[in-house]
Protein backbone atom coordinates (compact mmCIF):
# COMPACT_ATOMS: atom_id res chain seq x y z
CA UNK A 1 0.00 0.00 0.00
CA UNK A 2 0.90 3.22 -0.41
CA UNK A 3 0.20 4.66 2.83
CA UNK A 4 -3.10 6.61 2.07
CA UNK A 5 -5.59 4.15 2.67
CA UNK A 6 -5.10 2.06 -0.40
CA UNK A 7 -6.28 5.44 -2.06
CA UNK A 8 -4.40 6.94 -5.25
CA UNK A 9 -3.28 9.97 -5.99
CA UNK A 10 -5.61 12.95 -7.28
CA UNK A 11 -4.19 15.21 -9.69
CA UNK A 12 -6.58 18.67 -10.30
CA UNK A 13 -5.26 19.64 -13.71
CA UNK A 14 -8.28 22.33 -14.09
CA UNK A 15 -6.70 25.15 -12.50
CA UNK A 16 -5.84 27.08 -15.55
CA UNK A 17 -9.70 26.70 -16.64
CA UNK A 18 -10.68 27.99 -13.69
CA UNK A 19 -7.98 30.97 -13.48
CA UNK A 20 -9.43 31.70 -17.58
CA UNK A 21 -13.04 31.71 -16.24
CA UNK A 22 -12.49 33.97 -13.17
CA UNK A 23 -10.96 36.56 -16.23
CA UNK A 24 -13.65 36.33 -18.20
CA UNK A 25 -16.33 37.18 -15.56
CA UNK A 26 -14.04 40.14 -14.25
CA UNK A 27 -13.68 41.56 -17.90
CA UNK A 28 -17.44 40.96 -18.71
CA UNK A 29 -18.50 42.36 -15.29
CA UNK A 30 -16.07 45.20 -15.78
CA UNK A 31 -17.86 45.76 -19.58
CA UNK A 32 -20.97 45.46 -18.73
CA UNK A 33 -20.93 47.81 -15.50
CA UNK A 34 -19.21 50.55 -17.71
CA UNK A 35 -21.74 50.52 -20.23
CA UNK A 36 -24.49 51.12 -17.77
CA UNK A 37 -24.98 54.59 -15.81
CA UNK A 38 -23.34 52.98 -12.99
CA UNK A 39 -24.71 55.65 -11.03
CA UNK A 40 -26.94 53.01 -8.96
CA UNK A 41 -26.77 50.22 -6.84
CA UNK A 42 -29.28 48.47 -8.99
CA UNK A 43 -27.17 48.64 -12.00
CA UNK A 44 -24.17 47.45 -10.83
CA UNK A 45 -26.01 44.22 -9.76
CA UNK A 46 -27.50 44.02 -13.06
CA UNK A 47 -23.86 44.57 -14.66
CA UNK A 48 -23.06 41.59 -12.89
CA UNK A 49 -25.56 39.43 -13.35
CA UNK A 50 -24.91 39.89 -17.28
CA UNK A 51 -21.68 39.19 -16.72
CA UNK A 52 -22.19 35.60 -15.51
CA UNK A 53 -24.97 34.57 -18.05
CA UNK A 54 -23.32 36.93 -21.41
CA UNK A 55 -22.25 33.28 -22.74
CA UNK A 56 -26.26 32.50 -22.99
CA UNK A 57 -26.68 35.32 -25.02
CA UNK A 58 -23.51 34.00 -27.49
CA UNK A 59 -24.94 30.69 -27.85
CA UNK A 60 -28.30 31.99 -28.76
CA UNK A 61 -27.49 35.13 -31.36
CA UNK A 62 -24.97 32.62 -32.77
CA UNK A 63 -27.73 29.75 -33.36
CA UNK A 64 -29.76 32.45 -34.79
CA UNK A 65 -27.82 32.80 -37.50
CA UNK A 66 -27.32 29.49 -38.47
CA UNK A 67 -31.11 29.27 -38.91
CA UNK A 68 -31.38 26.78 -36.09
């Protein structure tokens, strides 16, 4: 045995995914609260909640154009 319980090892090899997604949101949340007025609290929660479902809005314009 190995000395872990008979357990092997884990390797998390997503890190770099994760570090890529955590960009994203801060450049899409940055974006989107710049293009509002920014002037209230309401908007700045609706810049970020664009900026965590903006990829929705990809998917959907891009399947429009494919006439699907």
């Amino acid at each position: 045995m190995n000395g872990n319980g008979g357990r092997g090892k884990t390797i998390e090899r997503a890190g770099s995914w994760w570090f890529l997604s955590l960009l994203t949101y801060i450049g899409a949340a940055i974006y989107f609260i710049s293009v509002s007025d920014g002037s209230s609290f309401w908007a700045v929660i609706l810049g970020l909640l664009q900026a965590i479902v903006w990829p929705v809005y990809v998917v959907y314009h891009v399947l429009l154009l494919l006439g699907a």
